[in-house]
PDB file of N, CA and C in Angstrom:
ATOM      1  N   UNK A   1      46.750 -10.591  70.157  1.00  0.00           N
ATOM      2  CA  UNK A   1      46.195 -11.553  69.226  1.00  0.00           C
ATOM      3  C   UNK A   1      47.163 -11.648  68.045  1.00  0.00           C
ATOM      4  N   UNK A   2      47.337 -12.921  67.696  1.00  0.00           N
ATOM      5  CA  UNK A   2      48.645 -13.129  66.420  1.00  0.00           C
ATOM      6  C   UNK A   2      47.656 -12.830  65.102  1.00  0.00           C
ATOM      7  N   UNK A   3      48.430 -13.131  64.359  1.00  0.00           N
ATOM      8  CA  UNK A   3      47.585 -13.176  62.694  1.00  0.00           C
ATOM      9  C   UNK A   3      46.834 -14.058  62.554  1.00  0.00           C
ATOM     10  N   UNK A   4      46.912 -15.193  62.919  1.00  0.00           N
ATOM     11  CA  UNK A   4      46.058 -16.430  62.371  1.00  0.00           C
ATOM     12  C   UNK A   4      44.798 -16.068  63.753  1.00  0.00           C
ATOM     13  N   UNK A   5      45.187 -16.062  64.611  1.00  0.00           N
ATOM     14  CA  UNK A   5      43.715 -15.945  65.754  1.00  0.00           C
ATOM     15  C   UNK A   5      43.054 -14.607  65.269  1.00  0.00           C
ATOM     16  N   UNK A   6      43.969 -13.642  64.357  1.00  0.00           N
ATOM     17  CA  UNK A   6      43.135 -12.631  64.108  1.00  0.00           C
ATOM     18  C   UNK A   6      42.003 -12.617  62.695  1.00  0.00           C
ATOM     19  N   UNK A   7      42.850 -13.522  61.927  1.00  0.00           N
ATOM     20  CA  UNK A   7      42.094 -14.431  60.496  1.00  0.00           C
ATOM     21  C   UNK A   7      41.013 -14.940  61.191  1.00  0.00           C
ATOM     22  N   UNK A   8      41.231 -15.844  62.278  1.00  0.00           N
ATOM     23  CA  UNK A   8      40.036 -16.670  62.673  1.00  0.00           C
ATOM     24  C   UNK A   8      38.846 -15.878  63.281  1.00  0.00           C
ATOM     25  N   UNK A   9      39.199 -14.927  64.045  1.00  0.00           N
ATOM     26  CA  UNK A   9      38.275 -13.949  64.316  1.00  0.00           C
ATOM     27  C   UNK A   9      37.281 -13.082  63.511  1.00  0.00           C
ATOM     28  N   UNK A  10      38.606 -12.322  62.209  1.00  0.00           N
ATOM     29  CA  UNK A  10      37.191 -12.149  61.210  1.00  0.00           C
ATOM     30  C   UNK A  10      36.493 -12.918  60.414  1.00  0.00           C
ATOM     31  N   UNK A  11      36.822 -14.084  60.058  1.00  0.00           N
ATOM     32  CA  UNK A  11      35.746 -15.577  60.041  1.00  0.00           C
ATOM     33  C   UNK A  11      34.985 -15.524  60.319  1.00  0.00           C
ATOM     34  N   UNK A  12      34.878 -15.456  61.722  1.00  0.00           N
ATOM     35  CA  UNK A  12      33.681 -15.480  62.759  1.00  0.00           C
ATOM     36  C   UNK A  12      32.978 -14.510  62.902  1.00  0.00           C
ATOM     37  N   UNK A  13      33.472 -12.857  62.645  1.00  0.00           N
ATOM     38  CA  UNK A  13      33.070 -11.691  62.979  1.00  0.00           C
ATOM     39  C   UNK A  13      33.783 -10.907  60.913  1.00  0.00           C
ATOM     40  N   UNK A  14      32.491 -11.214  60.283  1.00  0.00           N
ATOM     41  CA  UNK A  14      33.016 -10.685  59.010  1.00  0.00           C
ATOM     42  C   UNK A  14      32.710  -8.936  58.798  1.00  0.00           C
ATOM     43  N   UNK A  15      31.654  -8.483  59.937  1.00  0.00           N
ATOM     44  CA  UNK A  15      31.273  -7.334  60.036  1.00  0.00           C
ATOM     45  C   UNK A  15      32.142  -5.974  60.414  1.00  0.00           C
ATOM     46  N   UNK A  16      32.995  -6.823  61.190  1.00  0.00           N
ATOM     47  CA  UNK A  16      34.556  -5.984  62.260  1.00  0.00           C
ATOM     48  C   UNK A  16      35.059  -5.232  61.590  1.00  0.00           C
ATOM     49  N   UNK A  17      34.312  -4.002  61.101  1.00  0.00           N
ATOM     50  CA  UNK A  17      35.505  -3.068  59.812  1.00  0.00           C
ATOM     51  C   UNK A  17      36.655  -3.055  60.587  1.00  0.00           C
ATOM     52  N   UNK A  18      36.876  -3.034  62.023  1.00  0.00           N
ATOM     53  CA  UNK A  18      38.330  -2.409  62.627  1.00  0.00           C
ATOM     54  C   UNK A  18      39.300  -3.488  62.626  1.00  0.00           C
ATOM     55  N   UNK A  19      38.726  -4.617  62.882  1.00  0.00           N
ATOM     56  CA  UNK A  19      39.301  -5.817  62.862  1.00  0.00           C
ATOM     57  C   UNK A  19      40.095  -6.180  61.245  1.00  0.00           C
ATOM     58  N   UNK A  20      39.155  -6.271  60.392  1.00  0.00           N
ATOM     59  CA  UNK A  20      39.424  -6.103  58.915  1.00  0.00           C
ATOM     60  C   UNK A  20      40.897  -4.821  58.817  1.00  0.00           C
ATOM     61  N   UNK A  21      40.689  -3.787  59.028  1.00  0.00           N
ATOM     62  CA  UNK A  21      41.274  -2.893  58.899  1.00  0.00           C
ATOM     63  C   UNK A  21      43.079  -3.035  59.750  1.00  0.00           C
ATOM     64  N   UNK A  22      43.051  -3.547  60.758  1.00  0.00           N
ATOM     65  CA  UNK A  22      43.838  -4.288  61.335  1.00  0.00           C
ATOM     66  C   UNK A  22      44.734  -5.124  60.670  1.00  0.00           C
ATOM     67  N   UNK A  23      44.260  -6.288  60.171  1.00  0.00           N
ATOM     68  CA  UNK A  23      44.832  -7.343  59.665  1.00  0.00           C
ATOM     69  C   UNK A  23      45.167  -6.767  58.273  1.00  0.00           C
ATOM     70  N   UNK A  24      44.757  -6.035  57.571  1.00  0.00           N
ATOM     71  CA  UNK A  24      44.949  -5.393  56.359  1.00  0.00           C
ATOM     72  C   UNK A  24      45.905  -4.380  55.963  1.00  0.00           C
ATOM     73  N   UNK A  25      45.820  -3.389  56.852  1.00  0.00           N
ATOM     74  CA  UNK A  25      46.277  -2.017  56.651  1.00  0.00           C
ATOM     75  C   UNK A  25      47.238  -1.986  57.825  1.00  0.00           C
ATOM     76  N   UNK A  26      47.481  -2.288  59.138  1.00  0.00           N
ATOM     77  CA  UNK A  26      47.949  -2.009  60.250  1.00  0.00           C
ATOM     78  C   UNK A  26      49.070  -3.171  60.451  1.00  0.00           C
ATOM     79  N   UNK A  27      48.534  -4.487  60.023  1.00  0.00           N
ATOM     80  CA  UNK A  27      49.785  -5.070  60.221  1.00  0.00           C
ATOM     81  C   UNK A  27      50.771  -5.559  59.222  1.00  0.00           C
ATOM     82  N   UNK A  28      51.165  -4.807  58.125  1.00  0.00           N
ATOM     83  CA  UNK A  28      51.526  -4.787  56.893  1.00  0.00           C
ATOM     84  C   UNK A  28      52.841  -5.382  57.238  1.00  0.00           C
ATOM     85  N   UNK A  29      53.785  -6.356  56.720  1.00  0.00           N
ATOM     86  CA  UNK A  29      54.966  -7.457  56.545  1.00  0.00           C
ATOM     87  C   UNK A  29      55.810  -6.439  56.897  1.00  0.00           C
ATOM     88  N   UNK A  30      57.029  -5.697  57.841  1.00  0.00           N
ATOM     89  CA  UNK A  30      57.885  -4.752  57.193  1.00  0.00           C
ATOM     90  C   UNK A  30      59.090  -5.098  56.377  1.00  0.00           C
ATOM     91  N   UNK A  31      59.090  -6.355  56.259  1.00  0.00           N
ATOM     92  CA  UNK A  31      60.166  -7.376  55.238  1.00  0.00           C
ATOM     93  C   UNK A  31      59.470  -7.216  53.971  1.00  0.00           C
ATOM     94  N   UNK A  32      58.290  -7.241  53.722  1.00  0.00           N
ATOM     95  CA  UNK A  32      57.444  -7.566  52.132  1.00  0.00           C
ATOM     96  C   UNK A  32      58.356  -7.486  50.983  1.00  0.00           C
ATOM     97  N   UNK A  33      58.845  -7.651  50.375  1.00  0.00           N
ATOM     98  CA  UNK A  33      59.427  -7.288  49.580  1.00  0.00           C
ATOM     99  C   UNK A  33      58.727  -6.267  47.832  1.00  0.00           C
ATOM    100  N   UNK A  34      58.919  -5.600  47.709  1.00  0.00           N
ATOM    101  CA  UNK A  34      58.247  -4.461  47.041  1.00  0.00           C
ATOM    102  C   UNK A  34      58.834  -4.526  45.657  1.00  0.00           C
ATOM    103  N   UNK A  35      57.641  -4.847  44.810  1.00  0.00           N
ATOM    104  CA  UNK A  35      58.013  -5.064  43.379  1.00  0.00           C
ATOM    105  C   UNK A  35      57.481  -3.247  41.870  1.00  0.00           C
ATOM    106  N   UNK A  36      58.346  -2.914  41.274  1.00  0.00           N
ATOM    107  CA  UNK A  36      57.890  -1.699  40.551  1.00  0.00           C
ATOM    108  C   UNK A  36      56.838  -1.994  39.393  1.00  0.00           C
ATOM    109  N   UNK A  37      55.761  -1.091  39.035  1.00  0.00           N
ATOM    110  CA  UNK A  37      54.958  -1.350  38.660  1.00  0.00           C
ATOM    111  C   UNK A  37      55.510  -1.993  37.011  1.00  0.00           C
ATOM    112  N   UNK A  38      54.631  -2.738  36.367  1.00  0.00           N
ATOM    113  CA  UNK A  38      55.285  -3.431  35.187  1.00  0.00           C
ATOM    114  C   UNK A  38      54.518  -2.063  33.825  1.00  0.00           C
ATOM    115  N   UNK A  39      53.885  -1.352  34.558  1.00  0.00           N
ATOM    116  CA  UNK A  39      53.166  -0.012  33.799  1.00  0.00           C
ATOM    117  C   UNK A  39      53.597   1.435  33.929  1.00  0.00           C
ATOM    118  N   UNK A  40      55.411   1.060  34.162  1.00  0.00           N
ATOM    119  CA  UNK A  40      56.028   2.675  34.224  1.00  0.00           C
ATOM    120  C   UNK A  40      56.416   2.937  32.990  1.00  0.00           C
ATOM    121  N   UNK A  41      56.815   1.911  31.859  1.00  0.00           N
ATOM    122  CA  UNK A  41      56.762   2.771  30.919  1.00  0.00           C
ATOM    123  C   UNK A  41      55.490   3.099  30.128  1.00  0.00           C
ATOM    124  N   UNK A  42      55.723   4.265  28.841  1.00  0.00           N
ATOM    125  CA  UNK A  42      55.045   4.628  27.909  1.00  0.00           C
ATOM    126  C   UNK A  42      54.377   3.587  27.133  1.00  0.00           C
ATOM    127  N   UNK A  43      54.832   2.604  26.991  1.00  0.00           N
ATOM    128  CA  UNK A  43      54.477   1.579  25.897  1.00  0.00           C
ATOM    129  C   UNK A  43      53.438   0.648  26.860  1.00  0.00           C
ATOM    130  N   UNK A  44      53.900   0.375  28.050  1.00  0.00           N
ATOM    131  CA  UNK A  44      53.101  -0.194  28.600  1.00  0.00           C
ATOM    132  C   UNK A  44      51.518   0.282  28.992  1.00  0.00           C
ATOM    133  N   UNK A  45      51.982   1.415  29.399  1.00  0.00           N
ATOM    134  CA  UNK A  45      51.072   2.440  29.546  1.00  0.00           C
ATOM    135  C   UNK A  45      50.013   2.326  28.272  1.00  0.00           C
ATOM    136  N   UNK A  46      50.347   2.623  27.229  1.00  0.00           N
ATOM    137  CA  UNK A  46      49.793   2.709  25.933  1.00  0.00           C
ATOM    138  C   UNK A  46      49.049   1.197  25.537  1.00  0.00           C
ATOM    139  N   UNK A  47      49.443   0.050  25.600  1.00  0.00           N
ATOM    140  CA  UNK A  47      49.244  -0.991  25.857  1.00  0.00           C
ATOM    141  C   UNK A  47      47.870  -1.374  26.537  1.00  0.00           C
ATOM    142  N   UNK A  48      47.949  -1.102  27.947  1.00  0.00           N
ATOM    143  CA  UNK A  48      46.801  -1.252  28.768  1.00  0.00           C
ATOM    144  C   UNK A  48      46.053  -0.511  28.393  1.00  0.00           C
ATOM    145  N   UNK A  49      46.030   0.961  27.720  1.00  0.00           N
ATOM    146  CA  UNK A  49      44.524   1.692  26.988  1.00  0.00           C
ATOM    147  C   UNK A  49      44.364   0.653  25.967  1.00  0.00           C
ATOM    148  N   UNK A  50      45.160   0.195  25.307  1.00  0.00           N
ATOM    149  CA  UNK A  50      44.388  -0.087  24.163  1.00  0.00           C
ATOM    150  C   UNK A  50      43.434  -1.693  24.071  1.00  0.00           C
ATOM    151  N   UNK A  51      44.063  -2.388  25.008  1.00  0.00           N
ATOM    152  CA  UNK A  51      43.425  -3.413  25.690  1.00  0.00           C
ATOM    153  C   UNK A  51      42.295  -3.129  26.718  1.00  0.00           C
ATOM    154  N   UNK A  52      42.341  -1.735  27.671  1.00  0.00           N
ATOM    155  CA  UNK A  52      40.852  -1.610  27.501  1.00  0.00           C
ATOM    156  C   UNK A  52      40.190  -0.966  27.143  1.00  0.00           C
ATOM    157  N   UNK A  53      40.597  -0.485  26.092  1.00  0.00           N
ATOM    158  CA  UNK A  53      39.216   0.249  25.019  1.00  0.00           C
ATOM    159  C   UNK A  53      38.790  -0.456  23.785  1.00  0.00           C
ATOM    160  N   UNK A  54      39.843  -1.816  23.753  1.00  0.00           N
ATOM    161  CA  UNK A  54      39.239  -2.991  23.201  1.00  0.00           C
ATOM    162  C   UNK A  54      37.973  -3.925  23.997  1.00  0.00           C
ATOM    163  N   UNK A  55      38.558  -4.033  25.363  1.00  0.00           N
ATOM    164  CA  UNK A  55      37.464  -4.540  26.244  1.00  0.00           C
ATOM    165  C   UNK A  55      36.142  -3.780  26.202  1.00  0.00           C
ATOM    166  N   UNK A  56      35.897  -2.553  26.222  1.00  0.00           N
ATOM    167  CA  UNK A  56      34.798  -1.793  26.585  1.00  0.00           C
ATOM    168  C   UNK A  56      34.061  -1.678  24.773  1.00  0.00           C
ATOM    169  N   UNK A  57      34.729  -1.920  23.902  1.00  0.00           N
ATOM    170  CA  UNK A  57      34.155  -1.701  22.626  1.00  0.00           C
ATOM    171  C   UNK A  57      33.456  -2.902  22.532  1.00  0.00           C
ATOM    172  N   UNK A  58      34.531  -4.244  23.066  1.00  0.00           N
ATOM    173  CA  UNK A  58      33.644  -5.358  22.995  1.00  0.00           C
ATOM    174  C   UNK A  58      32.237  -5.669  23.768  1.00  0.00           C
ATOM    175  N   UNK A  59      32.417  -5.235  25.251  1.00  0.00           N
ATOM    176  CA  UNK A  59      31.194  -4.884  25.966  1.00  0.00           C
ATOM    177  C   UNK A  59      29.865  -4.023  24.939  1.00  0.00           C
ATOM    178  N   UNK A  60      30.165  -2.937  24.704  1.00  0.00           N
ATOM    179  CA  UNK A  60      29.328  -2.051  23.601  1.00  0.00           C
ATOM    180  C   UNK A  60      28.577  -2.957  23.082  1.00  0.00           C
ATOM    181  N   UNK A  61      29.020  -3.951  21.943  1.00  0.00           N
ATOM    182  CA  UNK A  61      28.437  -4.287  21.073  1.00  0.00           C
ATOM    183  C   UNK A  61      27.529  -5.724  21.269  1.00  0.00           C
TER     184      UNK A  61
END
């Protein structure tokens, strides 16, 4: 079964954990091209806490 008859299948069959699991995890691109996280540095790092402990303060209130 190719990719697209296998798309069309879990369409039809959304229950198929193996099927799902298949198309997801098993037939992964081996070309993909692989990008580094934009959160290796410190600052960035520092950044995203403080944006969400702005988010969650705003939730709070």
């Amino acid at each position: 079964m190719n990719r697209r008859e296998l798309k069309q299948y879990i369409r039809q069959h959304p229950s198929d954990e193996a099927a799902i699991q298949e198309l997801f995890v098993e037939r992964q691109n081996p070309d993909a091209s692989w990008y580094p996280s934009p959160c290796d540095s410190q600052e960035a790092k520092a950044e995203t806490e403080r944006a969400l402990r702005h988010k969650i303060a705003e939730a709070q209130n």
